[in-house]
Protein backbone atom coordinates (compact mmCIF):
# COMPACT_ATOMS: atom_id res chain seq x y z
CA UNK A 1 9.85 29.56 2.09
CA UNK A 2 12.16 28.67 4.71
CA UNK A 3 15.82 28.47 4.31
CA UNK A 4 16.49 24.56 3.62
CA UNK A 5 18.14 23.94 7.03
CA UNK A 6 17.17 21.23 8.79
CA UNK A 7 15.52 19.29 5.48
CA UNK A 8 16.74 16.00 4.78
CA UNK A 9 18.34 14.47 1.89
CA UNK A 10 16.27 13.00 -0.76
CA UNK A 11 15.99 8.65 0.49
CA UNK A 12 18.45 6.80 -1.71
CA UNK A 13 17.02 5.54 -4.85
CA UNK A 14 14.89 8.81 -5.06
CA UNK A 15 16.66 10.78 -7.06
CA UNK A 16 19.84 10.01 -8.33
CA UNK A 17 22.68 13.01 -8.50
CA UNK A 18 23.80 14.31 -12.05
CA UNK A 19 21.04 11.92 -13.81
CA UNK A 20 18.86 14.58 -14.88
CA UNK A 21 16.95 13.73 -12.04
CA UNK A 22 15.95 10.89 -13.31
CA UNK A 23 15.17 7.87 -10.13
CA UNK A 24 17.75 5.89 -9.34
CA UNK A 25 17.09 2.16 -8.29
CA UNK A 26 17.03 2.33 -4.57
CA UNK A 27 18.39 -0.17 -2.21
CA UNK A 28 16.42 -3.74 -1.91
CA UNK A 29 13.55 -2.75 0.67
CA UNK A 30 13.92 -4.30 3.98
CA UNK A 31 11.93 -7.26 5.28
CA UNK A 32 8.20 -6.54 5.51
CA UNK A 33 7.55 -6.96 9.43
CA UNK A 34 5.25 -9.50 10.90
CA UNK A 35 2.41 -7.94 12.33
CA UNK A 36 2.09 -7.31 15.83
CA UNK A 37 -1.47 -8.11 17.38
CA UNK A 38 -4.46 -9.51 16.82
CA UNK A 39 -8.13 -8.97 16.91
CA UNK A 40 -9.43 -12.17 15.97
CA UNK A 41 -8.04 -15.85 15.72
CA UNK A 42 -5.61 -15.66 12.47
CA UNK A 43 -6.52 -12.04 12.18
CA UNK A 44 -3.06 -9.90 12.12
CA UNK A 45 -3.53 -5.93 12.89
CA UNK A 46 -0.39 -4.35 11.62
CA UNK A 47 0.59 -0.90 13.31
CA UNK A 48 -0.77 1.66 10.59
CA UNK A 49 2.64 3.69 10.70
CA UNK A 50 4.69 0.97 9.61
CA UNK A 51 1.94 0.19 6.76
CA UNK A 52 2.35 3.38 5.45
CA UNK A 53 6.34 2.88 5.25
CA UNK A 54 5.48 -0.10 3.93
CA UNK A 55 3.04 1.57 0.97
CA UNK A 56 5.55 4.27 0.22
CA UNK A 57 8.81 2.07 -0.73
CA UNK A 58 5.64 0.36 -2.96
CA UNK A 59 4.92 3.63 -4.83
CA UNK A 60 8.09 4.14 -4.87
CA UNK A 61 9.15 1.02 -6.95
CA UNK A 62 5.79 1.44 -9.28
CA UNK A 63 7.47 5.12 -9.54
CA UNK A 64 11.15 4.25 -10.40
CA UNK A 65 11.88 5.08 -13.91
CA UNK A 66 12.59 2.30 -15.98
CA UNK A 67 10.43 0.01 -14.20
CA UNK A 68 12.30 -2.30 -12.40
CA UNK A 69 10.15 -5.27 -13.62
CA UNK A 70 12.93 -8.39 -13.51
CA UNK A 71 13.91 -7.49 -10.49
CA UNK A 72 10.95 -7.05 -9.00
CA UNK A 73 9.40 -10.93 -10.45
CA UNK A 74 12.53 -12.06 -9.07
CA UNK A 75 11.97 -11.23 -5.42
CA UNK A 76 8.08 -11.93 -6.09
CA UNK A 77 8.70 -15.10 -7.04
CA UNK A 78 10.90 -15.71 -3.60
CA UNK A 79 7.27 -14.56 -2.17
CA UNK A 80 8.90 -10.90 -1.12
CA UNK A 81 5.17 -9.05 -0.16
CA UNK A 82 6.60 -5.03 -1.38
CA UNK A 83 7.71 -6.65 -5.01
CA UNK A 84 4.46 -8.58 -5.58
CA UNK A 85 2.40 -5.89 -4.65
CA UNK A 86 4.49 -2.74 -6.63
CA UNK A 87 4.65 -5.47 -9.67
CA UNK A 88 0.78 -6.20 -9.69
CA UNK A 89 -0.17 -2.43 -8.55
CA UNK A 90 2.12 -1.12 -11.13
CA UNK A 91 1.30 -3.30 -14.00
CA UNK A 92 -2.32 -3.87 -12.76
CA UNK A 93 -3.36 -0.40 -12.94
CA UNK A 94 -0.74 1.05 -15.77
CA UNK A 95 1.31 3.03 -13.26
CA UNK A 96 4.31 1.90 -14.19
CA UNK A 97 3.89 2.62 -17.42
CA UNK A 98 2.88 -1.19 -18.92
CA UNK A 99 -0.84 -1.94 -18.45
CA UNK A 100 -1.16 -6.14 -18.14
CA UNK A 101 -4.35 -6.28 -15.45
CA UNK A 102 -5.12 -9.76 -15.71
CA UNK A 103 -1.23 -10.32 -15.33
CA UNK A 104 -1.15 -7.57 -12.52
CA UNK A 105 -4.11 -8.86 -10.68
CA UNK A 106 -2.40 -12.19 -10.42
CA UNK A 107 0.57 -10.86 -8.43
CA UNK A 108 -1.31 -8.78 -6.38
CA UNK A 109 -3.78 -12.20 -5.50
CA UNK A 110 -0.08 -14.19 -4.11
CA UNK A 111 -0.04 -11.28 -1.86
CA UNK A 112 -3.33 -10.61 -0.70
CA UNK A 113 -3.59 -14.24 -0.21
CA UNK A 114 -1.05 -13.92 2.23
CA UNK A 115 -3.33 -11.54 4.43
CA UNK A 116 -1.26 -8.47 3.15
CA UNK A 117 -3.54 -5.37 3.67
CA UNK A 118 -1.91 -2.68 1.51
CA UNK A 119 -2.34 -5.92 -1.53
CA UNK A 120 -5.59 -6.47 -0.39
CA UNK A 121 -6.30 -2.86 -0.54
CA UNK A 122 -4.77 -1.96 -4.33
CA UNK A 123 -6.40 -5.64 -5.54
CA UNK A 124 -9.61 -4.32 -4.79
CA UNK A 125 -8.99 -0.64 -6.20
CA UNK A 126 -8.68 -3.05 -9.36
CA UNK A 127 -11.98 -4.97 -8.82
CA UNK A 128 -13.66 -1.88 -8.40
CA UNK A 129 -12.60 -0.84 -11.53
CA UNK A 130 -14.15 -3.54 -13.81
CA UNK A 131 -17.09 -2.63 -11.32
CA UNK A 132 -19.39 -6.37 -12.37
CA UNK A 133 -21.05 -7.31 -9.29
CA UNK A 134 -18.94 -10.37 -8.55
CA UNK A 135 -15.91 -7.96 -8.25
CA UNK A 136 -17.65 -5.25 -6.12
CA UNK A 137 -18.48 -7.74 -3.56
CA UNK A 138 -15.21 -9.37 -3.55
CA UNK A 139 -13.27 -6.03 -3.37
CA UNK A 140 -15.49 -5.51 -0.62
CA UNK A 141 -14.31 -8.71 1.68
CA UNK A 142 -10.73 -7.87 0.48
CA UNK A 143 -11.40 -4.28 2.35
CA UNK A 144 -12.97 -5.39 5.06
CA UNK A 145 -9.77 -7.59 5.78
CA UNK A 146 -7.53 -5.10 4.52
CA UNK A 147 -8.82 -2.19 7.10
CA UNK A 148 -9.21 -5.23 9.98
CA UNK A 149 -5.65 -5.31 9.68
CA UNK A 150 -5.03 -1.81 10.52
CA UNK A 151 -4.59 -0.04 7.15
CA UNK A 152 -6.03 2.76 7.28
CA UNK A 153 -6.49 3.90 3.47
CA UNK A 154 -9.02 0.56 3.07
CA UNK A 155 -11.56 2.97 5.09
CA UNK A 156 -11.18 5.46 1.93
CA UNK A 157 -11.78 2.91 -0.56
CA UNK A 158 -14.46 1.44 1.65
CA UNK A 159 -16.00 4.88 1.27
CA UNK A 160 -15.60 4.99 -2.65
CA UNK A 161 -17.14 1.43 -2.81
CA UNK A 162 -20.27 2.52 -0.69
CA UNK A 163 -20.73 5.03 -2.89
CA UNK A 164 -20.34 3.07 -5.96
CA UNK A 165 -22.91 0.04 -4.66
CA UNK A 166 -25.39 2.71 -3.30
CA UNK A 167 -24.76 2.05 0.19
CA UNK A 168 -26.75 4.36 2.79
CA UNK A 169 -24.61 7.86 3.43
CA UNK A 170 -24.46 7.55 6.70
CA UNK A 171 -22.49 4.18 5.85
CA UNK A 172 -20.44 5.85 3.29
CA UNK A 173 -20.06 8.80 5.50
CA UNK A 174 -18.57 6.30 8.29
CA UNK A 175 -16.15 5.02 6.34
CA UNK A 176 -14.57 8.04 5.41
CA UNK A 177 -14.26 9.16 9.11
CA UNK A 178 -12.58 5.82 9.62
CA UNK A 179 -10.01 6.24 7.16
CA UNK A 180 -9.57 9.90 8.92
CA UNK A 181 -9.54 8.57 11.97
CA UNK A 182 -7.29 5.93 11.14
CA UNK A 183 -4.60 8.03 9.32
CA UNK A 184 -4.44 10.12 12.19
CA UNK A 185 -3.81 7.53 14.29
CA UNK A 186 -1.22 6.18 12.13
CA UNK A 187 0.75 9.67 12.48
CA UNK A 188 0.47 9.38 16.07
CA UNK A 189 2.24 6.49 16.19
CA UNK A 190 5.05 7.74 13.68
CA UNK A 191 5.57 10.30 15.87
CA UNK A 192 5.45 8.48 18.94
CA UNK A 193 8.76 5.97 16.84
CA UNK A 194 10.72 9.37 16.22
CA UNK A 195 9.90 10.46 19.99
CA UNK A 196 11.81 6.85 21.05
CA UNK A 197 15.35 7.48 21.95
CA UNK A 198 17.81 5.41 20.25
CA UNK A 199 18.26 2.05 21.46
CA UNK A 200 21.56 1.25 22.12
């Protein structure tokens, strides 16, 4: 173990001081970014670092203890892309400690609708679930999109969904090294922002 030095703080809103470490409600998120580039006409590639930024301020509102419900359908209903995705998510699939999926997959369809790849993403995680047909191929459009955009865990669930559809391995196999490939990319460039030096 090393000696501490060095290590930063817990984030606000992580863990709140003399609460019995119990979460404290963090600080609203910051805008979600546009995305940057494009591959094909209307189609927005996002840079995969700021995705997964993006995905952990999610988890972390699914995570925050209570759930921050009204406050998060209040900025969802303003059409704020984190609170409709960390209220569907975390209603959707019962990670925030209420189980509604109908209700959940209806605030996670505003976002994806909006071409947002982490909703895309955790809409079809959902889809897969109730694993008719119907939903298998439409999880499978809303990953194809989602990983188009340049988010990286898609690849991963592209991977589970080959699997579950008995895809070829080799296809299944391909996705996986994708979503390898594509999280290691996505550390390069979080790397490459902490290399920057301040702008001034």
């Amino acid at each position: 173990m090393g000696s501490g030095k060095g290590v930063s703080q817990p984030a606000p809103g992580v863990l709140a001081a003399g609460n019995s470490g119990m979460r404290a409600p963090g600080p609203a998120p910051a805008p979600v970014p546009p995305a940057v580039a494009s591959t094909a006409p209307g189609a927005k590639v996002w840079p995969g670092n700021v995705l997964q930024d993006i995905n952990y301020e999610i988890r972390m509102q699914i995570a925050a203890r209570p759930f921050p419900r009204q406050q998060l359908e209040k900025r969802a209903r303003t059409g704020d892309l984190v609170a409709l995705t960390a209220l569907g998510y975390g209603i959707g699939g019962g990670d925030a400690g209420i189980k509604q999926p109908k209700a959940g997959m209806q605030w996670l369809e505003k976002a994806a609708a909006k071409d947002f790849p982490i909703a895309q993403t955790y809409l079809a995680e959902l889809l897969m679930v109730k694993g008719d047909p119907a939903s298998l191929k439409r999880a499978g459009v809303l990953l194809d999109a989602a990983s188009q955009a340049g988010y990286s865990p898609a690849h991963a669930y592209k991977f589970d969904l080959a699997r579950r559809t008995g895809a070829p391995p080799q296809d299944a196999a391909r996705h996986l090294q994708d979503a390898f490939m594509g999280l290691m990319k996505d550390y390069q460039g979080a790397a490459k922002d902490l290399m920057q030096p301040p702008k001034k």
